[in-house]
Structure formats: structure tokens, C-alpha cells
C-alpha atoms as a PDB file:
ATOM      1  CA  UNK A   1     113.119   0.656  92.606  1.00  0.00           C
ATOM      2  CA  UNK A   2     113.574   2.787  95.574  1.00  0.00           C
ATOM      3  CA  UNK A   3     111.644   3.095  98.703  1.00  0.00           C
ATOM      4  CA  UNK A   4     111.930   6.075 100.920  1.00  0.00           C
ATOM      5  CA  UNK A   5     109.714   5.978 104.600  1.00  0.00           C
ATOM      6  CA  UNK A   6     109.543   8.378 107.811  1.00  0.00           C
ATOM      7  CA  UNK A   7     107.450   9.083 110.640  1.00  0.00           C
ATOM      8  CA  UNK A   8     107.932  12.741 110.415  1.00  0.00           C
ATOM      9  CA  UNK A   9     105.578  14.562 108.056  1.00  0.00           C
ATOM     10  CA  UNK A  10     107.436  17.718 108.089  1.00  0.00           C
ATOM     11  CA  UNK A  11     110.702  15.814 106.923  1.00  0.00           C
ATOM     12  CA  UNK A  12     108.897  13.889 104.299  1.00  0.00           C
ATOM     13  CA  UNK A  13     107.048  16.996 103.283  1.00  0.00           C
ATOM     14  CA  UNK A  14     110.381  19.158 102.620  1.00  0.00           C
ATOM     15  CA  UNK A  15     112.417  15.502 100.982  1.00  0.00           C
ATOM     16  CA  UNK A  16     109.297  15.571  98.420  1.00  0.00           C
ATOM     17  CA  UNK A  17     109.784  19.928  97.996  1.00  0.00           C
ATOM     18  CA  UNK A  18     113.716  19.172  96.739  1.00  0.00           C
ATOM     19  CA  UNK A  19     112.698  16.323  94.605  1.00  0.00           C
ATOM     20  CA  UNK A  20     110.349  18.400  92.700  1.00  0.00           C
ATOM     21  CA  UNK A  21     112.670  20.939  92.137  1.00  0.00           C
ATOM     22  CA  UNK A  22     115.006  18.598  90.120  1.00  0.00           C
ATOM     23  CA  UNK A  23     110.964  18.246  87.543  1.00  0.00           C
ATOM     24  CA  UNK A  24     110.589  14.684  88.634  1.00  0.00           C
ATOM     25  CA  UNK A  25     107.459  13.296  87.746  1.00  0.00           C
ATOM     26  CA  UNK A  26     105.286  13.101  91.108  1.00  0.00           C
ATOM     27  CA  UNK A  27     102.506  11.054  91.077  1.00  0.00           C
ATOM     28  CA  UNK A  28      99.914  11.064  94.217  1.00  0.00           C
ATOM     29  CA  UNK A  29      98.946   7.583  95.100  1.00  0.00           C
ATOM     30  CA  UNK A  30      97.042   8.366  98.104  1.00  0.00           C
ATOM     31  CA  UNK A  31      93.859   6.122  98.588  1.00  0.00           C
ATOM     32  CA  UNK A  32      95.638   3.756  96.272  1.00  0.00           C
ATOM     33  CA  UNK A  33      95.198  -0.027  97.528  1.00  0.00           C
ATOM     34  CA  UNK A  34      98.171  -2.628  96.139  1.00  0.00           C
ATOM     35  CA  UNK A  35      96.585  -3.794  93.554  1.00  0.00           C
ATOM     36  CA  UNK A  36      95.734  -0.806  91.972  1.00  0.00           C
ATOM     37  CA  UNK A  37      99.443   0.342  92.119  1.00  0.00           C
ATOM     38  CA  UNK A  38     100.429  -3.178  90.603  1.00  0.00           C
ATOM     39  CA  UNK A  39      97.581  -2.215  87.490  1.00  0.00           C
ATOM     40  CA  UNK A  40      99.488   1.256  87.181  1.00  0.00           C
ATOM     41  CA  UNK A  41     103.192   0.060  87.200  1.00  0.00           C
ATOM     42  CA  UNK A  42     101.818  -2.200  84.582  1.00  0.00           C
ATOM     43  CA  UNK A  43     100.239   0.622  82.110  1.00  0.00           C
ATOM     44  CA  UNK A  44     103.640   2.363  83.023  1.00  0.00           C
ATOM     45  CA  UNK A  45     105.329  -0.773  81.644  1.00  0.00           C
ATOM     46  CA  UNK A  46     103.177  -1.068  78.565  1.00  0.00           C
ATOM     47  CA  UNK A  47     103.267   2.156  77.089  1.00  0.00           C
ATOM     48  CA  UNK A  48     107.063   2.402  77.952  1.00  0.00           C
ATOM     49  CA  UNK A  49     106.499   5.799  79.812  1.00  0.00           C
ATOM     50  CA  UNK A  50     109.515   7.387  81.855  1.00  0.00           C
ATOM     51  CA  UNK A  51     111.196   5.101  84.317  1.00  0.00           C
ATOM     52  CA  UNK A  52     112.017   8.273  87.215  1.00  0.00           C
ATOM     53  CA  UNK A  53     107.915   8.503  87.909  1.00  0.00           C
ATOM     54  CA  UNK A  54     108.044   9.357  92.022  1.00  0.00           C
ATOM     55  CA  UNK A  55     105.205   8.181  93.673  1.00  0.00           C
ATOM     56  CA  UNK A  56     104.494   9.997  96.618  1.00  0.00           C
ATOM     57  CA  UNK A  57     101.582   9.128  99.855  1.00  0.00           C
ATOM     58  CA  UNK A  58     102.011   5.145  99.155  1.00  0.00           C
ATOM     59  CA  UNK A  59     100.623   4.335 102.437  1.00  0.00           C
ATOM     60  CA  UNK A  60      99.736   1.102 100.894  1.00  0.00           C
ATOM     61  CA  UNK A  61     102.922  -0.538 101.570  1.00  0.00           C
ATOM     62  CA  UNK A  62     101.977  -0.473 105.348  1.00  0.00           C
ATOM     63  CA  UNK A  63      99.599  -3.176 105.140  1.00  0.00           C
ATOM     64  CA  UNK A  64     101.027  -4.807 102.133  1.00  0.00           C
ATOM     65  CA  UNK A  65     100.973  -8.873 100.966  1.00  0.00           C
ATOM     66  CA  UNK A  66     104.300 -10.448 100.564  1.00  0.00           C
ATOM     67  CA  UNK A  67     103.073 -11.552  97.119  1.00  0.00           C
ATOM     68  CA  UNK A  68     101.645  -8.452  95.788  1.00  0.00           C
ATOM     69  CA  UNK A  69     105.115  -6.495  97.163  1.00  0.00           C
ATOM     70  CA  UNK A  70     107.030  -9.039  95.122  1.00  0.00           C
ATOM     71  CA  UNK A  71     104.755  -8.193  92.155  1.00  0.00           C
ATOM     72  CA  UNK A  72     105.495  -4.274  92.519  1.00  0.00           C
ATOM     73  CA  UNK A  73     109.329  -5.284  92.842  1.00  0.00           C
ATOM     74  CA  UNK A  74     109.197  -6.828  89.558  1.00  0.00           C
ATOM     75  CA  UNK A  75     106.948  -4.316  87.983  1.00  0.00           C
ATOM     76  CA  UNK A  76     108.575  -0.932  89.202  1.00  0.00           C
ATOM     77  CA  UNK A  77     110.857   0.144  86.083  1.00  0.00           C
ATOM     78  CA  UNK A  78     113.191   2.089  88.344  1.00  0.00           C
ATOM     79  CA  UNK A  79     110.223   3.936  90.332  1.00  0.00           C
ATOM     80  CA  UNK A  80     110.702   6.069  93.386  1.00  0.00           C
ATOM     81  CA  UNK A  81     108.067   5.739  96.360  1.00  0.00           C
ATOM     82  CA  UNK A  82     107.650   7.326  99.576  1.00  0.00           C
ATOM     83  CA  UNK A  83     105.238   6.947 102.606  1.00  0.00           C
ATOM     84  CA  UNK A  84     104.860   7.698 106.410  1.00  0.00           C
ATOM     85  CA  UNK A  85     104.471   5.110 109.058  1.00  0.00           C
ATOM     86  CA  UNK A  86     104.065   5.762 112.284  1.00  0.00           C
ATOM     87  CA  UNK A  87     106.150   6.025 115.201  1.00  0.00           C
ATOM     88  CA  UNK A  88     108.620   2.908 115.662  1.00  0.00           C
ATOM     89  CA  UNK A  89     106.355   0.845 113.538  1.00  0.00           C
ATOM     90  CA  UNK A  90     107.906  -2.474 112.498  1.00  0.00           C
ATOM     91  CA  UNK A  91     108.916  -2.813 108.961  1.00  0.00           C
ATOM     92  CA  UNK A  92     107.732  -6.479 107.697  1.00  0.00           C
ATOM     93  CA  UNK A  93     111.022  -8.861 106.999  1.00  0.00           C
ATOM     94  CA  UNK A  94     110.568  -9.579 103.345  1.00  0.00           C
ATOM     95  CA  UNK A  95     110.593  -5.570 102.905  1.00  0.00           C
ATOM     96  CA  UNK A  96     113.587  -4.885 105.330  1.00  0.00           C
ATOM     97  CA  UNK A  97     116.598  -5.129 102.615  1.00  0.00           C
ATOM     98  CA  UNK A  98     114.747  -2.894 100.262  1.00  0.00           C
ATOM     99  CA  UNK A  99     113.520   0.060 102.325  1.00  0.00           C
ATOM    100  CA  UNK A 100     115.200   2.786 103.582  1.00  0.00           C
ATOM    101  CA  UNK A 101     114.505   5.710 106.160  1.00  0.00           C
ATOM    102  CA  UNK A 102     114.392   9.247 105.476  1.00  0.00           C
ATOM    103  CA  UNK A 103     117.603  10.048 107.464  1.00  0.00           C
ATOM    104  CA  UNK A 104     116.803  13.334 109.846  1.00  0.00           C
ATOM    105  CA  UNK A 105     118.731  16.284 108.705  1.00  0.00           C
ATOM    106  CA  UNK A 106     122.150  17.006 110.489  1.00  0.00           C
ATOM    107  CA  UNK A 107     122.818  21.178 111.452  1.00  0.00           C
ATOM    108  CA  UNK A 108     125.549  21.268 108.460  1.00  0.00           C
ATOM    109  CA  UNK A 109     122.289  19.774 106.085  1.00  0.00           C
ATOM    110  CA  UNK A 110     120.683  22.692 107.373  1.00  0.00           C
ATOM    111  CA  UNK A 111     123.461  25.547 106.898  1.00  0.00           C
ATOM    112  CA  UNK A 112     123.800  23.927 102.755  1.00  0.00           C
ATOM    113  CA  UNK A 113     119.754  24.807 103.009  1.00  0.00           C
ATOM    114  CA  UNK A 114     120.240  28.303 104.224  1.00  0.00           C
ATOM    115  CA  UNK A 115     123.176  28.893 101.858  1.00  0.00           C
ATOM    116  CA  UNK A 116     121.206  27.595  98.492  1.00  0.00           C
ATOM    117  CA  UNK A 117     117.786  29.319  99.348  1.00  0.00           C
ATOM    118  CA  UNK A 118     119.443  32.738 100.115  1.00  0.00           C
ATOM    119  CA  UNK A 119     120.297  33.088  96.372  1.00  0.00           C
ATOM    120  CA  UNK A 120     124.180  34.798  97.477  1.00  0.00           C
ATOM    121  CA  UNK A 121     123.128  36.839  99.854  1.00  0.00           C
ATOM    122  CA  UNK A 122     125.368  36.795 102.415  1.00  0.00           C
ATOM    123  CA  UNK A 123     124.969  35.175 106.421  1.00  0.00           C
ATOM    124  CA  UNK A 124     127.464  34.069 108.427  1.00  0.00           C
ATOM    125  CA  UNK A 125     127.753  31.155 110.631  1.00  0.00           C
ATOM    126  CA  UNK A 126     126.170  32.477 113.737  1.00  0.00           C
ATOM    127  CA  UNK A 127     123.163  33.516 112.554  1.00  0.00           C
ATOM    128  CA  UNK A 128     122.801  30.426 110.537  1.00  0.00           C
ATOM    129  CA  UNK A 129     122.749  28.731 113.663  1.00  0.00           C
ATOM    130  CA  UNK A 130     120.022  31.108 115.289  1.00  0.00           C
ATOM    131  CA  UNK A 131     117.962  30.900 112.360  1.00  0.00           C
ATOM    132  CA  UNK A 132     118.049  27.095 112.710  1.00  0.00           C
ATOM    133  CA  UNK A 133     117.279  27.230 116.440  1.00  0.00           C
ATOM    134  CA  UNK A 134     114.221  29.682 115.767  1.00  0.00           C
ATOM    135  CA  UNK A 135     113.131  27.210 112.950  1.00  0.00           C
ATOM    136  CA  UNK A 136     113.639  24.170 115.725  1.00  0.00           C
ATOM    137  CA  UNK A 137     115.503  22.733 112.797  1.00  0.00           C
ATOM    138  CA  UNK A 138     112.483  22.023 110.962  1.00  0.00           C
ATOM    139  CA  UNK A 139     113.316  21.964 107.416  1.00  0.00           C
ATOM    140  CA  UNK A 140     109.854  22.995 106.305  1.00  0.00           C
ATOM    141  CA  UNK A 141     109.616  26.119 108.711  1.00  0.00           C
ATOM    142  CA  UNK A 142     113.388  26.924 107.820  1.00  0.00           C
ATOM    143  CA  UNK A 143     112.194  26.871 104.023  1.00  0.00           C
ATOM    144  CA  UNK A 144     109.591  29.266 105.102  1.00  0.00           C
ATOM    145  CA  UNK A 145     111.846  31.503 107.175  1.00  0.00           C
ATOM    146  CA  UNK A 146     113.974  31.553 103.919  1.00  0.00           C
ATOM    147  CA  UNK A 147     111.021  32.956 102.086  1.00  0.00           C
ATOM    148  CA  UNK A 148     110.473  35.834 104.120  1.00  0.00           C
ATOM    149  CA  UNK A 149     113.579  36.516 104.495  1.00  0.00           C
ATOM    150  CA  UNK A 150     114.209  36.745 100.445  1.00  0.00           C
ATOM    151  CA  UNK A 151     110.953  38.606  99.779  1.00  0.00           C
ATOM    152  CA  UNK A 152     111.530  40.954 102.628  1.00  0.00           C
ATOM    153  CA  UNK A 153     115.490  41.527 102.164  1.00  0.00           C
ATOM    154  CA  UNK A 154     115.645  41.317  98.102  1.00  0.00           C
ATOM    155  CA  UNK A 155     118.023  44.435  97.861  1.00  0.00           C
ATOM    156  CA  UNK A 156     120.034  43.289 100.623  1.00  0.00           C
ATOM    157  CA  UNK A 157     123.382  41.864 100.048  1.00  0.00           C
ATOM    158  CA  UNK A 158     124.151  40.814 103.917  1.00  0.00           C
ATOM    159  CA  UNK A 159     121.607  39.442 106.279  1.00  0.00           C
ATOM    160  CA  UNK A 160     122.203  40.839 110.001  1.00  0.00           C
ATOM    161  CA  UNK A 161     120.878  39.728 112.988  1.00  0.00           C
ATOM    162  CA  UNK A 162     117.784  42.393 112.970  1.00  0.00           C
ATOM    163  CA  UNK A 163     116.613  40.972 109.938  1.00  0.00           C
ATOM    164  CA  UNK A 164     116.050  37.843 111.265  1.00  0.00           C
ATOM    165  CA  UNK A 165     114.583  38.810 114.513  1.00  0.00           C
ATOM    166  CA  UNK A 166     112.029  41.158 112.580  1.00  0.00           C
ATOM    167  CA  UNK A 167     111.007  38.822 110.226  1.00  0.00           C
ATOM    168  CA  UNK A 168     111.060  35.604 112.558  1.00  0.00           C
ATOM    169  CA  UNK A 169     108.883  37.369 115.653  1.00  0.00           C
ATOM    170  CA  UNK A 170     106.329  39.029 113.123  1.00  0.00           C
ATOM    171  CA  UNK A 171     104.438  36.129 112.571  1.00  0.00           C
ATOM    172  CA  UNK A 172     101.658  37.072 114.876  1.00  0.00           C
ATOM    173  CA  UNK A 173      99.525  39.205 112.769  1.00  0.00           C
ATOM    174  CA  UNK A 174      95.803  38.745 114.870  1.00  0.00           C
ATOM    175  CA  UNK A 175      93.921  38.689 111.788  1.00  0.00           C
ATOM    176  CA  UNK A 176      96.117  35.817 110.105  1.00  0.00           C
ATOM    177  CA  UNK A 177      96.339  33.835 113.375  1.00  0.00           C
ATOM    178  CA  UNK A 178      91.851  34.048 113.339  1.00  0.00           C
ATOM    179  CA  UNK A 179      92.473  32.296 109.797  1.00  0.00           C
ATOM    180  CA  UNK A 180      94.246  29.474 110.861  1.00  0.00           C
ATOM    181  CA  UNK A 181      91.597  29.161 113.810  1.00  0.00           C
ATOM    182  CA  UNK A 182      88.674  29.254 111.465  1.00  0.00           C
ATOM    183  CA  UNK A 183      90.462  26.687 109.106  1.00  0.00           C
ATOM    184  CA  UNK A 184      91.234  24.758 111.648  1.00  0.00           C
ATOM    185  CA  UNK A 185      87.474  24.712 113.071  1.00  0.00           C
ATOM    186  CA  UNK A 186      85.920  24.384 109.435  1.00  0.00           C
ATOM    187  CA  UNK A 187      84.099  28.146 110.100  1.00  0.00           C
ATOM    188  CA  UNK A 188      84.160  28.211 106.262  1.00  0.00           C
ATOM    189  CA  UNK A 189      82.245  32.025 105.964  1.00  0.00           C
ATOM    190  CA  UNK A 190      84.536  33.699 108.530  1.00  0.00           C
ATOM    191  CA  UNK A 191      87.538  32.149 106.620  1.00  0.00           C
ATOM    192  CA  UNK A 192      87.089  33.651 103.487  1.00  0.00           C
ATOM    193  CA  UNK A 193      85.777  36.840 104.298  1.00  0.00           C
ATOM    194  CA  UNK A 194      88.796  37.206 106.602  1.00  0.00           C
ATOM    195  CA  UNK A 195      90.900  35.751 103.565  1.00  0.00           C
ATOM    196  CA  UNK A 196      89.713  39.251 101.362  1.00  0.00           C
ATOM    197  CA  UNK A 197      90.218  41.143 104.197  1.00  0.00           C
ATOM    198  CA  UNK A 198      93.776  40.012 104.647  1.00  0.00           C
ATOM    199  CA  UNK A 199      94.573  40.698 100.490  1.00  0.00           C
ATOM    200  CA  UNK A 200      92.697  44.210 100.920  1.00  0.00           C
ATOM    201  CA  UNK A 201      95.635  45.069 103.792  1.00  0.00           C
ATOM    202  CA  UNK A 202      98.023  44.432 101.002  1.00  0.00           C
ATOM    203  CA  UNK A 203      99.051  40.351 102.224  1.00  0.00           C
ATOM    204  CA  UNK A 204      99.780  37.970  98.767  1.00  0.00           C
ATOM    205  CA  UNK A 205      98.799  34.795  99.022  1.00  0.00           C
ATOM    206  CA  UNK A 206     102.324  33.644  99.253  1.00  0.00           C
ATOM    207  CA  UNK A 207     102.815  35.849 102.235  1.00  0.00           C
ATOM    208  CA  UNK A 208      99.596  34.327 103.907  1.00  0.00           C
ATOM    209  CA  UNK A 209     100.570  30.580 103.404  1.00  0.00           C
ATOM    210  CA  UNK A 210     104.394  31.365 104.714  1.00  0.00           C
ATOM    211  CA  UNK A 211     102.919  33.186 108.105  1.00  0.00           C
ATOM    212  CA  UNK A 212     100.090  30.230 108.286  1.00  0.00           C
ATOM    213  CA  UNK A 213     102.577  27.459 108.043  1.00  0.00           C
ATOM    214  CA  UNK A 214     105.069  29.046 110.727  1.00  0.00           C
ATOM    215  CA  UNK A 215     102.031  29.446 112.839  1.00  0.00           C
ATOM    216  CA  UNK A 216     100.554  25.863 112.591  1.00  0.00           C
ATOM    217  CA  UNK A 217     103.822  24.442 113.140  1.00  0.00           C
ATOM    218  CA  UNK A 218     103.759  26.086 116.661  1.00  0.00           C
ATOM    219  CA  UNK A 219     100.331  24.937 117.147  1.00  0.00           C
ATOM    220  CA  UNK A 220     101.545  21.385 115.927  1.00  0.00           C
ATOM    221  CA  UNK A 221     104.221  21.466 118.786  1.00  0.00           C
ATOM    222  CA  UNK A 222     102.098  21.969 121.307  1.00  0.00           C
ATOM    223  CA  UNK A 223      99.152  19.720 120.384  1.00  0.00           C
ATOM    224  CA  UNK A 224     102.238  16.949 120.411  1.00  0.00           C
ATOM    225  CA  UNK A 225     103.714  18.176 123.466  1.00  0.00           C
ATOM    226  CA  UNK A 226      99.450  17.976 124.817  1.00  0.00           C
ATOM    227  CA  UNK A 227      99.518  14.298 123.503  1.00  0.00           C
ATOM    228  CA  UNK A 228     102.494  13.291 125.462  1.00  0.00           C
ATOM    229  CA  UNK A 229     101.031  14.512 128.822  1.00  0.00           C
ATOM    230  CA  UNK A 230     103.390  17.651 129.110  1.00  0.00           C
ATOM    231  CA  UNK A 231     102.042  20.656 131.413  1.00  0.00           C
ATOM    232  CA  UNK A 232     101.962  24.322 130.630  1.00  0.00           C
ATOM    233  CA  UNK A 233     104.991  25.035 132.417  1.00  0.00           C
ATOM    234  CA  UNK A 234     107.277  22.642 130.613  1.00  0.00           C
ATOM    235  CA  UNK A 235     105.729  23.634 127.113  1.00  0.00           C
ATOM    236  CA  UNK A 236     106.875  27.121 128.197  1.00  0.00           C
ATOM    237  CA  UNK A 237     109.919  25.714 128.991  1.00  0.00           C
ATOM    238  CA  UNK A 238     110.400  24.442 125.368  1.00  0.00           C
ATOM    239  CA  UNK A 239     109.009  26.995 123.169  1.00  0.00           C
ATOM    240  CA  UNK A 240     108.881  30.656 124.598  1.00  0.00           C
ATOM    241  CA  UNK A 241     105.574  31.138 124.729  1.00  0.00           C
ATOM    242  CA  UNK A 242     103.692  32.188 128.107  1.00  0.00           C
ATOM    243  CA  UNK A 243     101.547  30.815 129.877  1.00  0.00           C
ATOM    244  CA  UNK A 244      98.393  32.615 128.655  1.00  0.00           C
ATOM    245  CA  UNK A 245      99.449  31.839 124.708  1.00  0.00           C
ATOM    246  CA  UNK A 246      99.332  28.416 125.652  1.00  0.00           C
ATOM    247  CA  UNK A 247      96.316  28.128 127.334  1.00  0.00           C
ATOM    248  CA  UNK A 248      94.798  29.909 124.402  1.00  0.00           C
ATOM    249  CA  UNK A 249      96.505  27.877 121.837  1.00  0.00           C
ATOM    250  CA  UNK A 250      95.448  24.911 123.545  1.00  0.00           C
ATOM    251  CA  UNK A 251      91.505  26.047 123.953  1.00  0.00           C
ATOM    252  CA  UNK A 252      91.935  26.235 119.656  1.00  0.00           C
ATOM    253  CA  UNK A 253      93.239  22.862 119.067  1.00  0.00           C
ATOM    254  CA  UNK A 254      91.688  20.406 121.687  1.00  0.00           C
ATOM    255  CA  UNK A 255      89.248  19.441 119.440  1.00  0.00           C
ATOM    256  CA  UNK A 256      91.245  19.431 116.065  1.00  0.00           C
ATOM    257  CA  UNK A 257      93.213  16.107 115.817  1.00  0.00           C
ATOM    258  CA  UNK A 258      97.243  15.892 114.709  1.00  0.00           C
ATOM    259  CA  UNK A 259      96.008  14.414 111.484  1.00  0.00           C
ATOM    260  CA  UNK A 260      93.621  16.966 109.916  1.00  0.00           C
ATOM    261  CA  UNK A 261      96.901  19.228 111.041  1.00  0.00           C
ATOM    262  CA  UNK A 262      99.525  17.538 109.217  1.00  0.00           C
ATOM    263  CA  UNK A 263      96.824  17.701 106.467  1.00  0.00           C
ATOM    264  CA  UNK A 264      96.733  21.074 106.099  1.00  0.00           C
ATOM    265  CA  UNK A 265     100.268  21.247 106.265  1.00  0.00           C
ATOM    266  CA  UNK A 266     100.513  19.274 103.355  1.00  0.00           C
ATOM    267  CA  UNK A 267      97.875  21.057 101.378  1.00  0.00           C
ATOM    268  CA  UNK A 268      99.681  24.700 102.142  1.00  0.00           C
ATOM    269  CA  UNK A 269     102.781  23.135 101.288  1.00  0.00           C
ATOM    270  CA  UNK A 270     101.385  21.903  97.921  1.00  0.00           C
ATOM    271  CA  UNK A 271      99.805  25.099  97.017  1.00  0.00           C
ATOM    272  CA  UNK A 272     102.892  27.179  97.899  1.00  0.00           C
ATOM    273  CA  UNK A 273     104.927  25.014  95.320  1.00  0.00           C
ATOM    274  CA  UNK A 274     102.327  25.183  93.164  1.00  0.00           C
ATOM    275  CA  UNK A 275     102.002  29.230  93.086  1.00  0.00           C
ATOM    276  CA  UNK A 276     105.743  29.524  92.865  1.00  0.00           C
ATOM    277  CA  UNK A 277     105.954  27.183  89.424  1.00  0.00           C
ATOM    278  CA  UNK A 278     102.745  28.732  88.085  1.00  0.00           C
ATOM    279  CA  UNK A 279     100.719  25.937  88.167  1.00  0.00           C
ATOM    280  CA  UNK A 280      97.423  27.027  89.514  1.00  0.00           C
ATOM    281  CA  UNK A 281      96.306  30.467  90.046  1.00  0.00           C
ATOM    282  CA  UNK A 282      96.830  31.745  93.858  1.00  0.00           C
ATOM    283  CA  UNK A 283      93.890  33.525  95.244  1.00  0.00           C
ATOM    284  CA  UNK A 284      90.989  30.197  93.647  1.00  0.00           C
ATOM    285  CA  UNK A 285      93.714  28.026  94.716  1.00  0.00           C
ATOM    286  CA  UNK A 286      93.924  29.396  98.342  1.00  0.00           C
ATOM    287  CA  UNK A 287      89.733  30.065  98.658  1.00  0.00           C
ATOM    288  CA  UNK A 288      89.390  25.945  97.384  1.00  0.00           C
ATOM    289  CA  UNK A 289      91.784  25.366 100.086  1.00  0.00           C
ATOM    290  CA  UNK A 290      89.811  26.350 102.893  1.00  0.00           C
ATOM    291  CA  UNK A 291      86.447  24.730 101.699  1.00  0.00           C
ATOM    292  CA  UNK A 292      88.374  21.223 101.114  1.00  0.00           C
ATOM    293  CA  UNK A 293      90.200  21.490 104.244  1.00  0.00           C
ATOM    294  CA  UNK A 294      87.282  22.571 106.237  1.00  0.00           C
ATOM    295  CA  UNK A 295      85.221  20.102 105.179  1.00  0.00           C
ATOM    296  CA  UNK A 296      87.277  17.136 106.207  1.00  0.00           C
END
């Protein structure tokens, strides 16, 4: 058994992307309380199913008994799990030797990213490095930037440094940006009308979840930067963006917690692996998307 944590969504998020690209079995335990995990392991057990099952949102091992984690221990037939704590939360003694932290991504992780998602095009080492700087070495957004930059550049051998800056600073389509605001402030009606709008003016689905997740990171930024008692100037400072953007951006997300954020994170990032394997049909998928998220 195996046991994978972090406090960083985004890292956990892209960790879970490159696991399901080797067709691991992932299995959502979200909601799940100990017990019910222990009853699952056991069925897994019984009916002698694959051993590699990765079980993914297993937030119940933050509150966990030291005689039901024993139990799992014994149970787990070579299982993978993963869940988030928070920030600098304490991991319980009698879990210590058996737990392990997601380890943050170094710059040369980052480059082996850029050089496996480009599909041989060719990049060289200074523009990997501004493409990691304008992704703030996120791994999710730098998956996204990879995406554009492969749909947008498919007959291009070399990438130069006006195809990044094109495709990295056109991210602030107006009518994609109103989206995200009306998802964000469960205006369910506005959303998807503005959703058929956006596929009349010739935007895929793909193309609106890759925009929408570069966007909410930004958002998610400053909303942190907003928790930690950082002023306008400062947040400037740190991401580009003037003074007005920021004010405006901050009017939007005052009222929307970090949570229902990292949410809809997770739900774009689901869907967008989902589309690209075929799994679920884009334009439903997307439209179910809003209502779910919206509702929360």
C-alpha cells in the first residue's frame, strides 16, 4: 500500500492526470468515511479484483482511528491512495512511516513536461524557461499552455518565442472571462446561453475549458494573495496585472470561497481528461458542469 498527500490541489490534480495516463484504475472515494473504505478493500479482497486500484479524494485518512488505519493496512492488496490536507497539518504518529508527500516539482520536472507534451516539436531551453515562468510553474496551467500550444501550432516543427506570447496573452476573450464569472456566481441561465454563444463563434469545448482553467488559476492567485492580507499594489507586483484588473477581479470573487474554486478546478480538469479519452460526450458534459457546479 501506498499513500500519497499534499496541500496543493493543483499539484495533486496534475500527479492524478499522469497516473491516469499509464490506465490505472481510479476510483473516487470522496464522501467515503473509514469504514466504508475498510468494507470496499474487503469486496476488493474477496472477489480477487486487480491489486493497482488508485483511490483518489481519501480525505478520510485525515480524521482517521489508529485501529481502523491498521485495518486498511492489512486490507489494501497493494492499493494506491491520495488526499489533500491542509496547510502544515500534522500527520498522526502511527501514520508517519507510511505516508509520503507529493514532492513539488523541480524546473528540470518541468522542462521533461514540456518536452513529452510537445509531441517532437521542437523548443529550446530559453523558452522552456519563459513558458514555465508564464505558467508560475504550475503544472496544471503548464499542461494547459501545452494544449494550446499543440492545437494552435500542429504544423509547426519549431516553437518560437511569438508563439508563446500569442497563445499565452490571448486568454482574455470578454465573453469566456463572463463564463467563468457566471459559474463562479451560480447565474446558471446566463452561463449556458453564453456557453452556445461561445460554440456559435467557432470555440470547442476543449478550447473553452483550457482558456477557463488558465483564467481561474489567476483568479485563484489573487483570492490567495486576498486571504493572506496582500494589497493591490503588491498583487501587481506579483502577477502583471494593473491595478483596475485587480480591483475587478477582486469585486468577482469576494464572495466565492477558495474551496468551491479548487472545485471547479477539479471538475474542468476531470472533464478535459475525460473529452480527450472519449469518455463522455463534450458539449452535455460541459452544460452538466455548470448546473452541478453552480449549484454547490
Amino acid at each position: 500500500m501506498k499513500i500519497f498527500y499534499t496541500s496543493n490541489q493543483d499539484l495533486m490534480s496534475f500527479v492524478l492526470s499522469e497516473n491516469k495516463e499509464k490506465n490505472i484504475n481510479a476510483i473516487d472515494a470522496n464522501d467515503k468515511k473509514a469504514e466504508q473504505m475498510i468494507f470496499l478493500l474487503n469486496q476488493t479482497s474477496l472477489f480477487n479484483e486487480e491489486p493497482n486500484n488508485m483511490y483518489v479524494n481519501c480525505n478520510f485518512f485525515r480524521k482517521i482511528k489508529e485501529n481502523d488505519f491498521a485495518k486498511i493496512l492489512e486490507i489494501s492488496n497493494g492499493a494506491v491512495f491520495f488526499y489533500l490536507t491542509k496547510e502544515k497539518e500534522k500527520i498522526p504518529d502511527f501514520m508517519a512511516k507510511h505516508v509520503s508527500e507529493i514532492p513539488k516539482l523541480t524546473k528540470l520536472h518541468l522542462k521533461k513536461i514540456i518536452t513529452k507534451h510537445l509531441h517532437n516539436k521542437i523548443i529550446d531551453d530559453k523558452l522552456s524557461e519563459m513558458l514555465i515562468a508564464l505558467s508560475s510553474a504550475n503544472p496544471l496551467l503548464l499542461n494547459n499552455n501545452l494544449s494550446k500550444i499543440n492545437s494552435y501550432c500542429m504544423d509547426k516543427d519549431v516553437i518560437v518565442e511569438e508563439d508563446i506570447k500569442n497563445l499565452l496573452f490571448d486568454t482574455n476573450e470578454p465573453n469566456i472571462f463572463m463564463l467563468l464569472n457566471n459559474i463562479l456566481l451560480s447565474k446558471i441561465s446566463e452561463a449556458l446561453k453564453l456557453m452556445d454563444r461561445l460554440i456559435m463563434d467557432k470555440f470547442s469545448i476543449l478550447d473553452i475549458i483550457n482558456i477557463i482553467s488558465t483564467q481561474l488559476f489567476w483568479l485563484k492567485i489573487i483570492k490567495v494573495s486576498l486571504l493572506e492580507g496582500k494589497n493591490n499594489f503588491l498583487i501587481q507586483k506579483e502577477t502583471g496585472f494593473t491595478i483596475g484588473q485587480i480591483f475587478s477581479y477582486s469585486n468577482i470573487i469576494k464572495n466565492v470561497t477558495l474551496e468551491k474554486m479548487n472545485d471547479l478546478m477539479n471538475f474542468l480538469f476531470n472533464l478535459d481528461y475525460n473529452i480527450k479519452k472519449n469518455i463522455v460526450e463534450p458539449y452535455t458534459s460541459f452544460k452538466i458542469l455548470i448546473v452541478k457546479h453552480a449549484k454547490q
